[in-house]
C-alpha atoms as a PDB file:
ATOM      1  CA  UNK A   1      89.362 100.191  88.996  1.00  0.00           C
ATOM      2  CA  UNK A   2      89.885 103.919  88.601  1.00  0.00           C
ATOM      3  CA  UNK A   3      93.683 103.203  88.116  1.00  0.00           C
ATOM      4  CA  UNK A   4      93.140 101.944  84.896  1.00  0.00           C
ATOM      5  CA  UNK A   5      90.777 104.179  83.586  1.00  0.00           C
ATOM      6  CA  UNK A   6      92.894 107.046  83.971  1.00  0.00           C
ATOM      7  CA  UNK A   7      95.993 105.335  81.658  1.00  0.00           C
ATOM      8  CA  UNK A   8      93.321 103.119  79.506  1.00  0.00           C
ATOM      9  CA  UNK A   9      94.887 103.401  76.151  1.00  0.00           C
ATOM     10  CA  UNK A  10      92.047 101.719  74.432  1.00  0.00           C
ATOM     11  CA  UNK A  11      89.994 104.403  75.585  1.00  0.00           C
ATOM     12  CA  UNK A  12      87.869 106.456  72.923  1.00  0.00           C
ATOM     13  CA  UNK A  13      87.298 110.310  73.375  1.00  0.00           C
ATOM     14  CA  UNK A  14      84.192 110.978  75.458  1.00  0.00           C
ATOM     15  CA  UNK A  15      82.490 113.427  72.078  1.00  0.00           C
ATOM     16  CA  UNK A  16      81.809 110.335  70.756  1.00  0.00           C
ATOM     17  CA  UNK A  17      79.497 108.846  73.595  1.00  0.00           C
ATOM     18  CA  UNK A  18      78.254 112.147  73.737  1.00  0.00           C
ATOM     19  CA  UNK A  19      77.129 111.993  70.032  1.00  0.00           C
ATOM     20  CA  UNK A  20      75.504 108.504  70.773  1.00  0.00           C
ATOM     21  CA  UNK A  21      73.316 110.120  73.438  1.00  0.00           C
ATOM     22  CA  UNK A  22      72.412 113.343  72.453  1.00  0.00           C
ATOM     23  CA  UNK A  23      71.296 112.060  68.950  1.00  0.00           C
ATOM     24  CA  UNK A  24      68.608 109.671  70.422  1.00  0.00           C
ATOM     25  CA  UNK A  25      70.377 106.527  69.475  1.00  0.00           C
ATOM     26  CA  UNK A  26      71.532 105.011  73.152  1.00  0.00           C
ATOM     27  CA  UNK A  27      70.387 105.838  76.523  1.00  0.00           C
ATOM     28  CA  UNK A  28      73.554 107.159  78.968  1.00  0.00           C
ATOM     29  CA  UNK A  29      72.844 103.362  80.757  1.00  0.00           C
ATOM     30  CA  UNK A  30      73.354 102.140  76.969  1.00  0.00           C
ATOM     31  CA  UNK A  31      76.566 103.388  76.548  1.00  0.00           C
ATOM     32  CA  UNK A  32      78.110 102.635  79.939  1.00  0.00           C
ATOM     33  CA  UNK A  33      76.776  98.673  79.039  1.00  0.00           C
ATOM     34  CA  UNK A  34      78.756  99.190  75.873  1.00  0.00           C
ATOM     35  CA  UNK A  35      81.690 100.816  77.664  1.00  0.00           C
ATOM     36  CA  UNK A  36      81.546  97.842  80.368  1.00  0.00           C
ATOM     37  CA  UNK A  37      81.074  95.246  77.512  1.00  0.00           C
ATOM     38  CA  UNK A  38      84.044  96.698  75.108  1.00  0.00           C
ATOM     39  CA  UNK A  39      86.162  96.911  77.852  1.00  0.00           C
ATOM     40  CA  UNK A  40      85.767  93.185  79.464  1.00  0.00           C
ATOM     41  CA  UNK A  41      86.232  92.127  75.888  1.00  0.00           C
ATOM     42  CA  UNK A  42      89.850  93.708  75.405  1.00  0.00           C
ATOM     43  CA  UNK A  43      90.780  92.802  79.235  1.00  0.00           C
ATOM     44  CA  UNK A  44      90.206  89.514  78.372  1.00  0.00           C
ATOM     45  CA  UNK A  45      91.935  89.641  74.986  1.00  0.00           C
ATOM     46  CA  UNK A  46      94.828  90.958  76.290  1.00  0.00           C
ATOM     47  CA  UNK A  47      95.257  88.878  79.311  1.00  0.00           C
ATOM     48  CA  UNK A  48      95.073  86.043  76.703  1.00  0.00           C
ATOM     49  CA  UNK A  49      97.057  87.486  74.238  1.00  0.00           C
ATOM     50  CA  UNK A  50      94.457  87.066  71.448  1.00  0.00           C
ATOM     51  CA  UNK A  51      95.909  87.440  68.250  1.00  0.00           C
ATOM     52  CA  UNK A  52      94.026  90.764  66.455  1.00  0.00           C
ATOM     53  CA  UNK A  53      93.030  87.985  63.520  1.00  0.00           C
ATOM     54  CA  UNK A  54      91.299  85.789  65.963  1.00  0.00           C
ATOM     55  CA  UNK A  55      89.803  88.937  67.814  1.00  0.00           C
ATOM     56  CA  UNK A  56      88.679  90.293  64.827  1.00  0.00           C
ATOM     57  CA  UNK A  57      86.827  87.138  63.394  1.00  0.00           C
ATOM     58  CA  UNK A  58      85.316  86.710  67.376  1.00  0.00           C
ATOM     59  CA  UNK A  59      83.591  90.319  67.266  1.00  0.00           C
ATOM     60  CA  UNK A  60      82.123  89.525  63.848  1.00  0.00           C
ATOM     61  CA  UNK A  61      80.762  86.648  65.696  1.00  0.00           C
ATOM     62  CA  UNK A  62      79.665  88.697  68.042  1.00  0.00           C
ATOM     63  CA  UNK A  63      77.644  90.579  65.597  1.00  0.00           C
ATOM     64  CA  UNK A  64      79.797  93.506  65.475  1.00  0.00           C
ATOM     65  CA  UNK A  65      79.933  95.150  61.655  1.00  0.00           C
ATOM     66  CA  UNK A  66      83.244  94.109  59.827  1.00  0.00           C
ATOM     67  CA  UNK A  67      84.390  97.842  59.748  1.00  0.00           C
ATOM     68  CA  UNK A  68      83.810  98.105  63.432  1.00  0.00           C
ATOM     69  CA  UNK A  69      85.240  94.772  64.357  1.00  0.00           C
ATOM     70  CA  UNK A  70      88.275  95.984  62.094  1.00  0.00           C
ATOM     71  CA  UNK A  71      88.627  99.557  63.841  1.00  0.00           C
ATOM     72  CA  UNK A  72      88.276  97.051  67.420  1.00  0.00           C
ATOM     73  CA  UNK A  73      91.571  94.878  66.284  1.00  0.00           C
ATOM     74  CA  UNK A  74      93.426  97.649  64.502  1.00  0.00           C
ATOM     75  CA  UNK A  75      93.209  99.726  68.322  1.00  0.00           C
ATOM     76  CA  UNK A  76      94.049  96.391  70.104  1.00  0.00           C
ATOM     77  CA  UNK A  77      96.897  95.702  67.746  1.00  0.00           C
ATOM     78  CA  UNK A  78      98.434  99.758  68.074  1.00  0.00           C
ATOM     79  CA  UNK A  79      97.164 100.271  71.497  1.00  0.00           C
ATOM     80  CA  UNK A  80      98.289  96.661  73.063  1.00  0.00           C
ATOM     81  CA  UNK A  81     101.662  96.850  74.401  1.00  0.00           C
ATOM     82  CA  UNK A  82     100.843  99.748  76.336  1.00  0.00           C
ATOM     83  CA  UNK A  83      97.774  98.307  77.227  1.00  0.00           C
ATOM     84  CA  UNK A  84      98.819  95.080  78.610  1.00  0.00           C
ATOM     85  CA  UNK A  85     101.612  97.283  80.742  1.00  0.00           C
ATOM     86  CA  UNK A  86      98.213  99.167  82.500  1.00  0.00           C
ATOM     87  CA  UNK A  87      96.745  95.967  82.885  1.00  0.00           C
ATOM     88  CA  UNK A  88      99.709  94.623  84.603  1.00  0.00           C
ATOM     89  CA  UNK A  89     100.278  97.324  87.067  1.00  0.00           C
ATOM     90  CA  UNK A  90      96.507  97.687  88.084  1.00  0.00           C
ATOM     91  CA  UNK A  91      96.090  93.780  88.553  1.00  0.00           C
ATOM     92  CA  UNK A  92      96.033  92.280  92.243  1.00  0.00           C
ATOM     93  CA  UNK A  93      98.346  89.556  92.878  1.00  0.00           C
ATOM     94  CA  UNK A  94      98.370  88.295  96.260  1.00  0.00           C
ATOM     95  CA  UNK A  95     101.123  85.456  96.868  1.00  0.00           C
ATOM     96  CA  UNK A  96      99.132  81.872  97.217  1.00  0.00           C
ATOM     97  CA  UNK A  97      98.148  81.230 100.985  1.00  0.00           C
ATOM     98  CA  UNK A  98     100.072  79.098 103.504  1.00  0.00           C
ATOM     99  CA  UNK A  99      97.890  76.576 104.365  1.00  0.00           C
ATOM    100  CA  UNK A 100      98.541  73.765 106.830  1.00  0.00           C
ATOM    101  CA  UNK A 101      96.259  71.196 108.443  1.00  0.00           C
ATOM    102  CA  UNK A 102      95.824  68.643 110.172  1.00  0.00           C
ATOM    103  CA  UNK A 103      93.190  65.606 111.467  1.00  0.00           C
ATOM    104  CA  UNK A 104      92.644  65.003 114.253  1.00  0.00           C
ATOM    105  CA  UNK A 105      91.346  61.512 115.701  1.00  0.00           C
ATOM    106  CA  UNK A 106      89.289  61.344 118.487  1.00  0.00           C
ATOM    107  CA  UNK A 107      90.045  56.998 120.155  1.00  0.00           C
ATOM    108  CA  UNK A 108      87.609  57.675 123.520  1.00  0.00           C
ATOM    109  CA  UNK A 109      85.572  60.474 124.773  1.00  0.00           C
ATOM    110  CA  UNK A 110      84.674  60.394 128.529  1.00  0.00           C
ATOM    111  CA  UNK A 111      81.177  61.247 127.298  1.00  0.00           C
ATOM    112  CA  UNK A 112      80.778  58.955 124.574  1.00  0.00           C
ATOM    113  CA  UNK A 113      82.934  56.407 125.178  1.00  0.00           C
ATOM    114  CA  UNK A 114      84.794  54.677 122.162  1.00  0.00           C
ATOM    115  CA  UNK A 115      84.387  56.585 119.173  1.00  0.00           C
ATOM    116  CA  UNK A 116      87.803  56.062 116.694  1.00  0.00           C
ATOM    117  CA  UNK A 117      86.344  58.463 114.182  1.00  0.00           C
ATOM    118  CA  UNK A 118      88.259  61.437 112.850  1.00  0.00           C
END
């Protein structure tokens, strides 16, 4: 949501998706995969409350460079108070439904005759 971009802590300066592009090395649809991908991946970490270890040794899974996956967690551990605060205020939480029912038997139908089913 545009709510959260505009507090996002874990944000990085836009010069450096502008380096990626002009120099030839990602496509603008590249980076905004990356963006979208990076993002989910802190959400989710957050909303879980990852610890930065964990995180850390899931990115390397991921096939992210150790450096990189270390500059990921050191962000997420700084950034992640503030973070999770965002998170919280942009989230939608609707109270859980009222739902009642009922079934309802039909014993005889004028048409049908005897039919006892529900």
């Amino acid at each position: 949501s545009s709510g959260i971009n505009a507090e996002w802590p874990l944000r990085p300066g836009y010069d450096v998706f502008t380096k990626l592009i002009d120099n030839g090395m990602f496509s603008f649809s590249d980076v905004k995969a990356l963006i979208a991908g990076l993002t989910f991946i802190l959400q989710s970490a957050l909303r879980h409350d990852v610890e930065p270890t964990s995180l850390d040794s899931e990115l390397q899974q991921l096939g992210f460079p150790k450096e990189h996956a270390g500059a990921l967690t050191k962000a997420y551990t700084d950034h992640s108070q503030k973070a999770r605060e965002v998170l919280r205020k942009s989230s939608l939480r609707y109270p859980p439904p009222s739902v009642t029912w009922s079934v309802d038997y039909v014993a005889h139908s004028s048409k049908y005759g005897k039919i006892e089913e529900p």
